[in-house]
Protein backbone atom coordinates (compact mmCIF):
# COMPACT_ATOMS: atom_id res chain seq x y z
CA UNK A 1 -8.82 -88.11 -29.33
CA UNK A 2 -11.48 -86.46 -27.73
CA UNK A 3 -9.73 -86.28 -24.30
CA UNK A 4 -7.10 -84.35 -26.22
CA UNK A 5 -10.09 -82.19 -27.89
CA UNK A 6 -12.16 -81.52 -24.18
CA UNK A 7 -8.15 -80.34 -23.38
CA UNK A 8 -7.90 -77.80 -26.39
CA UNK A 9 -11.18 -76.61 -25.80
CA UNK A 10 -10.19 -75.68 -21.84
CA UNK A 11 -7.03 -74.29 -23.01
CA UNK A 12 -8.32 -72.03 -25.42
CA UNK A 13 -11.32 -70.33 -22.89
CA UNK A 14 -8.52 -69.67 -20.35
CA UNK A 15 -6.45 -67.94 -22.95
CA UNK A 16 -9.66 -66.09 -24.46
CA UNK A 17 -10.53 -65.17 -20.75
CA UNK A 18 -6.66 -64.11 -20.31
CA UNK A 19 -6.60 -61.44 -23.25
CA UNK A 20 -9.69 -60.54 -22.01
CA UNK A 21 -8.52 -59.59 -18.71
CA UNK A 22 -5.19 -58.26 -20.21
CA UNK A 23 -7.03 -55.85 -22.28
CA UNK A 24 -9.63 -54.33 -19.66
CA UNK A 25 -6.78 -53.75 -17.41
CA UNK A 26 -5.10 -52.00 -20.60
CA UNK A 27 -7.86 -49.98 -21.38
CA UNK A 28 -8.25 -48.81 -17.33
CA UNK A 29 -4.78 -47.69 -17.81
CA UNK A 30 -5.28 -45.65 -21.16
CA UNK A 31 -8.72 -44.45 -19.21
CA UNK A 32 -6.76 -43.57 -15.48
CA UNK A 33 -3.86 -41.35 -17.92
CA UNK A 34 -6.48 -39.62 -19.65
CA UNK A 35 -7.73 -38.13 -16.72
CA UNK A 36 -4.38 -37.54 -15.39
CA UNK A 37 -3.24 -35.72 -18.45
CA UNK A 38 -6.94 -33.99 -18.23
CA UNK A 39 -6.54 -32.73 -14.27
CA UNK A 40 -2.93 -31.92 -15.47
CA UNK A 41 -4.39 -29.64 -18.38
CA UNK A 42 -7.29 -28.32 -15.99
CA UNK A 43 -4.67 -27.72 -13.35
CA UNK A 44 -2.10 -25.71 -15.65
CA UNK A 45 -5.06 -24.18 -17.28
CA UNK A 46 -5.90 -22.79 -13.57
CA UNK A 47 -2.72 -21.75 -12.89
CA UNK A 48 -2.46 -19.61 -16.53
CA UNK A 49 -5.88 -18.23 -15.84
CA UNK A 50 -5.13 -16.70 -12.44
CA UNK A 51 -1.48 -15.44 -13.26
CA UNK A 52 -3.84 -13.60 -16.09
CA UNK A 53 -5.88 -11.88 -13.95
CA UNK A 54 -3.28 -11.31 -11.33
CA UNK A 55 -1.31 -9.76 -14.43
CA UNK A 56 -4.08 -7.56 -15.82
CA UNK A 57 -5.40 -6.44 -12.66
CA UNK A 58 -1.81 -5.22 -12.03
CA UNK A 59 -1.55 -3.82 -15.49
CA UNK A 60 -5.05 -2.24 -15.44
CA UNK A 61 -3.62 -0.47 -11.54
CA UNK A 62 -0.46 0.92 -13.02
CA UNK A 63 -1.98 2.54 -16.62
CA UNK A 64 -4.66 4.29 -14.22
CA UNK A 65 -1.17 5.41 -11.74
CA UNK A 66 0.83 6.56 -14.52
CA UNK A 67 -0.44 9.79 -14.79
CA UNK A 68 0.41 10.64 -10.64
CA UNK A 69 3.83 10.33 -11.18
CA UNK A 70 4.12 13.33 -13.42
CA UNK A 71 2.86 16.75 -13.54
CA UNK A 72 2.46 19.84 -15.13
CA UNK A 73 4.27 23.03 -14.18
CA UNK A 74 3.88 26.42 -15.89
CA UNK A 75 6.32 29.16 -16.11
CA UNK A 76 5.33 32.48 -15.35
CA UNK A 77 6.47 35.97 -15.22
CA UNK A 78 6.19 37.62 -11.81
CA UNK A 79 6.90 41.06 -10.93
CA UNK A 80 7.81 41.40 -7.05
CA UNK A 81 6.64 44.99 -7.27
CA UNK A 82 6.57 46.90 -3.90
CA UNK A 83 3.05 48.34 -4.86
CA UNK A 84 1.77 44.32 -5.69
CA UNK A 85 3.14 43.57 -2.38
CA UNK A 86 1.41 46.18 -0.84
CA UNK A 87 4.78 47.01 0.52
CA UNK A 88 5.27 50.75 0.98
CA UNK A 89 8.03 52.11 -0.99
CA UNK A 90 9.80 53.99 2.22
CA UNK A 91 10.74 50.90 3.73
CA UNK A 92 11.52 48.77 0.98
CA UNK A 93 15.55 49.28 1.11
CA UNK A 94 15.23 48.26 4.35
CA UNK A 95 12.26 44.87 3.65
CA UNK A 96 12.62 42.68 6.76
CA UNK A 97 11.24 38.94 6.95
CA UNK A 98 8.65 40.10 8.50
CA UNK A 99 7.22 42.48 5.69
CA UNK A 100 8.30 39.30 3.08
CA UNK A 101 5.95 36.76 5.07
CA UNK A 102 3.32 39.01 5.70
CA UNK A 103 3.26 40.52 1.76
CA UNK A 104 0.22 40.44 -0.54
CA UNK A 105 1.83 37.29 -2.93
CA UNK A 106 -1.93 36.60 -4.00
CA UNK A 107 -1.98 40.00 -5.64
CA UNK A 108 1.27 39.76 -7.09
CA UNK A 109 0.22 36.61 -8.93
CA UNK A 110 -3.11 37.70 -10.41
CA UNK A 111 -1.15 40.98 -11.80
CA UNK A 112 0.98 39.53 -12.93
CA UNK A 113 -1.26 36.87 -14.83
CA UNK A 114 -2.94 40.02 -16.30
CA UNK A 115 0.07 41.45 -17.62
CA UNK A 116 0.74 38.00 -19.51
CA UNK A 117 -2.76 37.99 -20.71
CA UNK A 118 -3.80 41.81 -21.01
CA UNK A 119 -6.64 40.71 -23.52
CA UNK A 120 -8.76 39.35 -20.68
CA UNK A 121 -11.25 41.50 -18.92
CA UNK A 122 -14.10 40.67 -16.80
CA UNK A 123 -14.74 39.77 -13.37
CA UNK A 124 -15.24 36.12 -14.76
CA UNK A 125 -12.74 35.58 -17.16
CA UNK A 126 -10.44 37.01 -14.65
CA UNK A 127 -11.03 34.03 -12.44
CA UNK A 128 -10.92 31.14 -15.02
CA UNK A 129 -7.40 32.60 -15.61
CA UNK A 130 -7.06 31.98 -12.21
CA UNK A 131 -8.16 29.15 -11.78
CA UNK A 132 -5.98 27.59 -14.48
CA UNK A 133 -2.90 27.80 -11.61
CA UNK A 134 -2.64 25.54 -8.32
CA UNK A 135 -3.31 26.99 -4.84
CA UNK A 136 -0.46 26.39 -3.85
CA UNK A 137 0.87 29.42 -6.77
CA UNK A 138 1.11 32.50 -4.21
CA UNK A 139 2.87 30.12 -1.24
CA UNK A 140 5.34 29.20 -4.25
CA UNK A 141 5.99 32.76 -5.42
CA UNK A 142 6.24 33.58 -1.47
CA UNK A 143 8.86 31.09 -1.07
CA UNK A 144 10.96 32.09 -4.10
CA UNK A 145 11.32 35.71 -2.57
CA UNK A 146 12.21 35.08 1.05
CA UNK A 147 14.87 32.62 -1.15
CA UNK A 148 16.27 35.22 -2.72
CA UNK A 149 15.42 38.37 -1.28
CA UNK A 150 17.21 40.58 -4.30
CA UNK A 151 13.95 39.66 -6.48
CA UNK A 152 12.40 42.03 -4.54
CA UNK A 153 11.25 44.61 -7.23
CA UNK A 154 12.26 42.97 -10.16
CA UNK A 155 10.42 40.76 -12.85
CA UNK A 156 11.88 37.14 -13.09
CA UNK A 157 10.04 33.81 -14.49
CA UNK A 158 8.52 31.57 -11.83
CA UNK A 159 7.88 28.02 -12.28
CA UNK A 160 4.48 26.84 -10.58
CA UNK A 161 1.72 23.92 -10.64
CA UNK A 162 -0.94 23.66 -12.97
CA UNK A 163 -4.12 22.90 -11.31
CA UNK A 164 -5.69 19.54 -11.30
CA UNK A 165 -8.25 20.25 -13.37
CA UNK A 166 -5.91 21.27 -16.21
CA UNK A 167 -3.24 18.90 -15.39
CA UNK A 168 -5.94 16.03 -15.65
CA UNK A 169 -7.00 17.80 -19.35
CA UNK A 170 -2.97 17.57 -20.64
CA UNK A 171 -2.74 14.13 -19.45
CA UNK A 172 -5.76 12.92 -21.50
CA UNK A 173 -4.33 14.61 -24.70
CA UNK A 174 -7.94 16.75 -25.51
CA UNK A 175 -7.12 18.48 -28.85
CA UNK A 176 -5.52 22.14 -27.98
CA UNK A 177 -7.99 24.53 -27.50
CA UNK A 178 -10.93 22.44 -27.72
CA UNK A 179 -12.94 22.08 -23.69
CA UNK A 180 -12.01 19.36 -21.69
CA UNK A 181 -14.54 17.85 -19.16
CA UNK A 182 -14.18 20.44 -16.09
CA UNK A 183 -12.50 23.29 -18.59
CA UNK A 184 -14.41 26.09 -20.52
CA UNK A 185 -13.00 26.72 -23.97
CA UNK A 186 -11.58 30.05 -23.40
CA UNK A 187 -9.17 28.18 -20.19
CA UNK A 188 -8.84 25.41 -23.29
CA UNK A 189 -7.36 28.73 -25.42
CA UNK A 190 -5.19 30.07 -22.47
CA UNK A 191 -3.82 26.63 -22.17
CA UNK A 192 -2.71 26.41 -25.89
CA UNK A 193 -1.27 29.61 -25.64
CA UNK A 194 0.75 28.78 -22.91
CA UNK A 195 1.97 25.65 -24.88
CA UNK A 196 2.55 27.30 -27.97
CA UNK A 197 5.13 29.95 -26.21
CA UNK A 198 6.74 26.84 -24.32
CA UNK A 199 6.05 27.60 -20.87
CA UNK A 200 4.34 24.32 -19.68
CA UNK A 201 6.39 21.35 -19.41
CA UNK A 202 5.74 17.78 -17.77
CA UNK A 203 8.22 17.08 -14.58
CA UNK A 204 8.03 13.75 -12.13
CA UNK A 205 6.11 14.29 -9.64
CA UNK A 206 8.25 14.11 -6.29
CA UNK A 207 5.78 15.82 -4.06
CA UNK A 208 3.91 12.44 -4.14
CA UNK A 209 6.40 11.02 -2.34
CA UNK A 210 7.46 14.64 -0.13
CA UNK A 211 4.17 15.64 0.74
CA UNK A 212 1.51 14.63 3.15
CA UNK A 213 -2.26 14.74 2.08
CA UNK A 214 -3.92 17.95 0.90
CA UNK A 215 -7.57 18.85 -0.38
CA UNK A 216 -5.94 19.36 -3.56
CA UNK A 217 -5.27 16.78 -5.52
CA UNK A 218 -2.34 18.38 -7.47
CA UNK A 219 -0.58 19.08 -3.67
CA UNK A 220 -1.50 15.81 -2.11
CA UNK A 221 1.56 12.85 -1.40
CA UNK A 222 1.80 9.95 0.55
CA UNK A 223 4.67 10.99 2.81
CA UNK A 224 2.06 10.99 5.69
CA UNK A 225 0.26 8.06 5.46
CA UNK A 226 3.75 5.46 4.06
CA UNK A 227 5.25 7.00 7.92
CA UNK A 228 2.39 6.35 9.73
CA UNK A 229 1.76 2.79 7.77
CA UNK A 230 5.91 1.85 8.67
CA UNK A 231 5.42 3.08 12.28
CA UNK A 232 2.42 1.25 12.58
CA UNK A 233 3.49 -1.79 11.10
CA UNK A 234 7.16 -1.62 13.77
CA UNK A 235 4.52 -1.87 16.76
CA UNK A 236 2.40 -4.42 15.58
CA UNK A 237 5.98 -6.74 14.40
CA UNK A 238 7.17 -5.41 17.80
CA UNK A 239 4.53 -6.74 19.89
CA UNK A 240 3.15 -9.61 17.93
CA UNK A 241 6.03 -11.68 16.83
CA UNK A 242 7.79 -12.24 19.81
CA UNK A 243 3.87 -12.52 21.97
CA UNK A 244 2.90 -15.07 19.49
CA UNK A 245 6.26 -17.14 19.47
CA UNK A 246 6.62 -17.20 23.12
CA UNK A 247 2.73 -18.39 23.20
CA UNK A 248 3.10 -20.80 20.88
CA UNK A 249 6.34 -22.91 22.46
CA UNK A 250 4.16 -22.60 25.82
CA UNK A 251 1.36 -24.11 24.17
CA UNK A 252 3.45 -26.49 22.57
CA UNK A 253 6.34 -27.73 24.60
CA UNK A 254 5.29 -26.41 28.40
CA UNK A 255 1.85 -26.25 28.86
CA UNK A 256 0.10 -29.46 30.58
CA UNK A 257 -2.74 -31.09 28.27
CA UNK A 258 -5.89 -30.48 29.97
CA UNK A 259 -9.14 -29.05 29.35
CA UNK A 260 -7.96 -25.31 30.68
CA UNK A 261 -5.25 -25.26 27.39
CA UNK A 262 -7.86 -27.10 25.40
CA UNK A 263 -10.16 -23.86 26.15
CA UNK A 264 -7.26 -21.77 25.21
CA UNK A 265 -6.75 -23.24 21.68
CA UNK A 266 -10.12 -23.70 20.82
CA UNK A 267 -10.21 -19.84 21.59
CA UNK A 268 -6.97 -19.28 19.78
CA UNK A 269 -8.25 -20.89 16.68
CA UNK A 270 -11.95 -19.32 16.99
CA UNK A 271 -10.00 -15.38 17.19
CA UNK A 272 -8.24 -16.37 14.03
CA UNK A 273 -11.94 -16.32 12.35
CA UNK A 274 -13.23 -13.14 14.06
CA UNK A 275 -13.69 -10.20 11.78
CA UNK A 276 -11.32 -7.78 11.60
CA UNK A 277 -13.85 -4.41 12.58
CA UNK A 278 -14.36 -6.50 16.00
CA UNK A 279 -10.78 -5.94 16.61
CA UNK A 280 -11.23 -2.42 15.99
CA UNK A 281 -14.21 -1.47 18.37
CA UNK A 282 -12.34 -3.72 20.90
CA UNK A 283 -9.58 -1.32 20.47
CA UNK A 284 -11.69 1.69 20.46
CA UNK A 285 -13.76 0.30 23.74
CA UNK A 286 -10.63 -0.34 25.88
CA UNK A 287 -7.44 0.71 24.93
CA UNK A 288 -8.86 4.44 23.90
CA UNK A 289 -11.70 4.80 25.86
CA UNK A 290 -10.33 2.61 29.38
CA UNK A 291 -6.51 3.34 29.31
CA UNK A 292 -6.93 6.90 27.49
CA UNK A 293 -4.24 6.37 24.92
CA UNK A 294 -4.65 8.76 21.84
CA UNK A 295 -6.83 8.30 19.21
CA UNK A 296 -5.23 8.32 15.69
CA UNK A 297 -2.16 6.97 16.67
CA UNK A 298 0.72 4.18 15.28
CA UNK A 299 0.48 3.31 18.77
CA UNK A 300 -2.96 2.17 19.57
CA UNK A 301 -3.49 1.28 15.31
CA UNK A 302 -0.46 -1.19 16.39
CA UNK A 303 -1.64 -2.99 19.53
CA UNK A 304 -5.08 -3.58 17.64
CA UNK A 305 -3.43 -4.86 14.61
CA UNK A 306 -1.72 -7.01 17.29
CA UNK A 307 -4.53 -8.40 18.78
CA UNK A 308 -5.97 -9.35 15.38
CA UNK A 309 -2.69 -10.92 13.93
CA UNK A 310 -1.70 -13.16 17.61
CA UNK A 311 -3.77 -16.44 16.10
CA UNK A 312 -2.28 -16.45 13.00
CA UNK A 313 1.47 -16.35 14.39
CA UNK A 314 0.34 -18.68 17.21
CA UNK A 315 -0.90 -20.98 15.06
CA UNK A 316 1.69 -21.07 12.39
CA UNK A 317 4.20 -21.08 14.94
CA UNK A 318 2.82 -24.64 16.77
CA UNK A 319 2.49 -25.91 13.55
CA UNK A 320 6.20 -25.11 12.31
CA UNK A 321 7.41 -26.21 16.17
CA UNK A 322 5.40 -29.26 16.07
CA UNK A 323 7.23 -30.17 12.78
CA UNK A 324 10.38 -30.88 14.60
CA UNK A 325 11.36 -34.24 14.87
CA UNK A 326 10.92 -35.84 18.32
CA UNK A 327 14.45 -37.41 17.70
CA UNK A 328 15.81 -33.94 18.04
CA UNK A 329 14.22 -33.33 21.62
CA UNK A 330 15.26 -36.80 22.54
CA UNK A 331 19.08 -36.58 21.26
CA UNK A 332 19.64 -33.40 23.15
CA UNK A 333 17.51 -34.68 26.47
CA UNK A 334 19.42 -37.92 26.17
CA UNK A 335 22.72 -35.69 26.17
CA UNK A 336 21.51 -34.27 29.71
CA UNK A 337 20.07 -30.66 28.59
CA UNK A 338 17.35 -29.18 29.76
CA UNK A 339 13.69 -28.64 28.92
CA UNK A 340 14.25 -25.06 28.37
CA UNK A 341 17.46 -25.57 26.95
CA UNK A 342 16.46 -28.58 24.11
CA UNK A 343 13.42 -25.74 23.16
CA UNK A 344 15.56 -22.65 22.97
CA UNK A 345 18.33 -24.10 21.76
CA UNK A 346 17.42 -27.21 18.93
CA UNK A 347 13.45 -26.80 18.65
CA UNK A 348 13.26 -22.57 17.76
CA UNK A 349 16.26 -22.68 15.74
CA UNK A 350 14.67 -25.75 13.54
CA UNK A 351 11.08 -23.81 13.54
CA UNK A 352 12.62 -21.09 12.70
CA UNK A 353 11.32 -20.73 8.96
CA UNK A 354 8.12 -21.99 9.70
CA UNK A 355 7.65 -19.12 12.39
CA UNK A 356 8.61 -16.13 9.85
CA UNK A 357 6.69 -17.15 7.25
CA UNK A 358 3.25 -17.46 9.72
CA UNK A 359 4.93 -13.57 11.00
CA UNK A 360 4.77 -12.82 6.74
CA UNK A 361 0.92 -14.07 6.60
CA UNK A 362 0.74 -11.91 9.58
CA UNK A 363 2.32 -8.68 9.02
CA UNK A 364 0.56 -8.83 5.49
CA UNK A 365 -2.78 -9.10 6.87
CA UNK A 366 -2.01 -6.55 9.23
CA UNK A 367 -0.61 -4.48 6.13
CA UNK A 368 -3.86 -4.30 3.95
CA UNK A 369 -6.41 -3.99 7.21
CA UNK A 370 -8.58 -0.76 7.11
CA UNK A 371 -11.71 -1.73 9.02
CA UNK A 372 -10.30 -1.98 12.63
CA UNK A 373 -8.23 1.52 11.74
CA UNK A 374 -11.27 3.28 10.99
CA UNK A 375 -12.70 2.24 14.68
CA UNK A 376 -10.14 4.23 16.18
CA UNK A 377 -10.06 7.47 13.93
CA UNK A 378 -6.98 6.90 11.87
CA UNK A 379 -9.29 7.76 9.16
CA UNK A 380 -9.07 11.68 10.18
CA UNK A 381 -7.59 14.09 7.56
CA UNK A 382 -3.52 14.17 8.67
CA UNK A 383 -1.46 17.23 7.22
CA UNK A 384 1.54 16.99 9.23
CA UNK A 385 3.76 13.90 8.80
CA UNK A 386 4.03 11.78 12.30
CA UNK A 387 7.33 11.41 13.67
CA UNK A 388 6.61 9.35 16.64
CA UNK A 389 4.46 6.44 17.69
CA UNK A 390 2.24 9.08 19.52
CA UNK A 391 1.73 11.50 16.61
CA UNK A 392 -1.45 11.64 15.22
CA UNK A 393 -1.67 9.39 11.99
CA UNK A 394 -3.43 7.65 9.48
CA UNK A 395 -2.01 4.80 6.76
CA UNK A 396 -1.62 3.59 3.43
CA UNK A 397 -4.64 1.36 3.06
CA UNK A 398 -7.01 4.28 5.02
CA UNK A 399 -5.26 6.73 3.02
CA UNK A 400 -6.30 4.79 -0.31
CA UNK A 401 -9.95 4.51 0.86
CA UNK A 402 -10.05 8.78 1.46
CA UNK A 403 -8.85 8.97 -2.15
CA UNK A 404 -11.34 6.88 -3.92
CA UNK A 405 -14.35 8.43 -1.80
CA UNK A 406 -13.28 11.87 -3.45
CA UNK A 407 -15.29 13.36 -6.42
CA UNK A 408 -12.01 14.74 -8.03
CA UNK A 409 -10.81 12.99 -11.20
CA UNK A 410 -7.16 13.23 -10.41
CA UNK A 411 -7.59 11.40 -6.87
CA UNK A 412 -8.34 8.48 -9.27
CA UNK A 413 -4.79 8.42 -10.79
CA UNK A 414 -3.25 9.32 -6.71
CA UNK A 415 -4.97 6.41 -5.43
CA UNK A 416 -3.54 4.03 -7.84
CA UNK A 417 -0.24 5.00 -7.32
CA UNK A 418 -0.66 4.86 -3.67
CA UNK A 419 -2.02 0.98 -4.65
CA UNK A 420 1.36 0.24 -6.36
CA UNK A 421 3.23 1.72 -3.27
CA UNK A 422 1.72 -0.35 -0.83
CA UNK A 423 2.27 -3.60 -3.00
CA UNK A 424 5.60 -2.33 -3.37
CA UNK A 425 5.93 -2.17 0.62
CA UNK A 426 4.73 -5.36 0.89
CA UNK A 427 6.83 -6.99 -1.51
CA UNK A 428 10.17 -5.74 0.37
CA UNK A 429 8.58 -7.52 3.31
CA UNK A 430 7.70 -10.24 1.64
CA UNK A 431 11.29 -10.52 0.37
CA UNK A 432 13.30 -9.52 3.77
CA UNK A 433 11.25 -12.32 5.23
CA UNK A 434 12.19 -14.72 2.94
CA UNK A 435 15.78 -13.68 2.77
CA UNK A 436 15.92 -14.57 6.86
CA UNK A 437 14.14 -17.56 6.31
CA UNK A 438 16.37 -19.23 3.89
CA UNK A 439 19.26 -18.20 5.82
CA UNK A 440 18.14 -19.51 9.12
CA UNK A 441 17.40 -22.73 7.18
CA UNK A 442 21.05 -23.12 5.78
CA UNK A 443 21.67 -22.81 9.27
């Protein structure tokens, strides 16, 4: 009996020390889930939080670019009088191009803004009325003539820009009549009665997408800068991809492993971390100053956005080549092919998708860069848009940076827009990359 009891006794601590054990590794488990389901909250949370910011800092950039994509135009009635013109009378049946190019349209359109509003009077009420019309009014009025030279003599109704001051006062809906920020009440008056007799109206603005920069904000586009950003950006793809691809399947399938390629990666990889400006007085220092190519141009902006954007396709490209299987070089070396011929004809086509997307990082970096551009004076003030790689030039990003240095409120709404173009732009990148990627992986 008490053998039997000791026995009981024994059986009953293991199976006490048994639940024991079953229930601390129970409550590790409940413990290890709880954090998994916490990371898991913590990592969706993350995810949620920057989509929200990425979200409202889009949403914030395209309220403040609304406005740039419409404008105000006024209409007006113009009388092409010969003695406006300062056109004299005897040779008027017989007006030559000349005589229409060389006319007095400036005159014409303050007359004629008189004889809409023959209550003002006064040297300075005279030129608020003015100023309540673009610049670019007498150019417009000198166009619509040598158009249609039978105006000539004859009242017709005009239609012409609103300047940005009073553009920017219709766009933030001030009550009619009342003063805006940068207009006096009686321009606040002329502006009401303008819109109470219909003749101001709201009309896309396509000149932001037509025109090349201007001092005025109502006149400037982005036609300049989005040509000399594409041409840009075809010399730096041009140069880069095929200079980093061809370095990186050296690197990786021909060099010899010694300490002279060591030095040339470690260098490689240390470039990849340089700051972009260094790239730019490097640029300015040699390839301006040493070889005398022009300053301002796609040309030299692309061989320095070249030299900045080499590591990061070389070293994307090793890594995607390097993820080939070794079983694919050794099937098609076993089959008799050659060195050259296993690389060019099994390894690129396999590291294909890895390559493009290290081009994409590339090409986007390249995209958004402004520092190095500056260094080589793509930052001067380009009228004329640049149809060669030679052309004088500046881009997108630089183009952004003039606009939000300048004092002018409507520059605000121009340089958002230009913001949303050159996401836009690199979107269509983005997705013309991808599109070649996923085909050359079906392949």
């Amino acid at each position: 009996m008490t053998k039997i009891s000791k026995n009981s006794t024994v059986d009953s601590t293991n199976t006490n020390s048994a639940l024991s054990t079953t229930e601390k590794v129970s409550l590790s488990l409940k413990k290890r889930h709880r954090k998994e389901k916490r990371f898991k909250r913590i990592g969706l949370f993350s995810v949620l939080f920057g989509f929200l910011l990425v979200v409202t800092l889009i949403g914030d950039i395209t309220s403040k670019a609304l406005p740039a994509f419409h404008q105000h135009w006024v209409k007006l009635e113009v009388n092409y009088q010969a003695s406006w013109l300062n056109i004299d009378e005897s040779t008027a049946q017989s007006l030559s191009a000349k005589q229409m190019k060389t006319a007095n349209y400036r005159n014409v359109l303050k007359k004629s803004l008189y004889q809409m509003f023959p209550e003002v009077s006064g040297r300075k009420d005279k030129r608020q009325l003015a100023k309540l019309f673009s610049s670019n009014a007498e150019f417009t009025l000198k166009d619509n003539l040598i158009a249609a030279p039978l105006l000539f003599d004859k009242q017709t109704q005009i239609w012409v820009r609103l300047d940005d001051d009073v553009d920017s006062y219709l766009k933030e809906e001030f009550p009619l009549g009342e003063a805006g920020l940068r207009i006096s009440q009686k321009q606040a008056q002329w502006v009401a009665q303008l819109i109470a007799s219909e003749r101001i109206e709201s009309r896309f603005n396509f000149s932001f997408f037509t025109a090349s920069d201007s001092r005025e904000p109502e006149l400037a586009g982005i036609k300049g800068a989005l040509m000399g950003t594409i041409l840009t950006m075809f010399v730096t793809l041009l140069l880069s991809f095929p200079l980093g691809v061809a370095g990186a399947l050296y690197l990786e399938e021909f060099a010899p492993k010694n300490r002279f390629t060591d030095f040339i990666e470690i260098n490689i990889n240390n470039l990849a971390a340089v700051p972009s400006i260094v790239f730019g007085l490097l640029g300015l220092a040699v390839i301006i100053n040493l070889f005398g190519l022009p300053r301002s141009a796609p040309l030299v902006g692309g061989i320095v956005l070249t030299l900045m954007t080499l590591p990061t396709i070389i070293i994307a490209s090793r890594a995607a080549i390097k993820a080939v299987p070794p079983s694919i070089r050794e099937a098609a070396l076993g089959l008799g092919a050659s060195k050259m011929q296993v690389t060019f004809s099994h390894v690129l086509p396999q590291a294909m998708p890895g390559i493009i997307t290290g081009a994409i990082i590339g090409v986007a970096q390249a995209l958004g860069e402004t520092a190095p551009l500056l260094m080589i004076g793509m930052v001067a003030f380009i009228v004329d848009v640049p149809t060669s790689i030679v052309d004088s030039a500046t881009v997108l990003p630089v183009q952004i940076f003039l606009w939000a240095d300048s004092p002018e409120r409507a520059f605000l709404a121009k340089t958002s827009a230009a913001i949303l173009v050159l996401l836009s732009l690199l979107m269509v990148i983005n997705l013309s990359a991808t599109m070649l990627r996923s085909k050359f992986e079906k392949k």
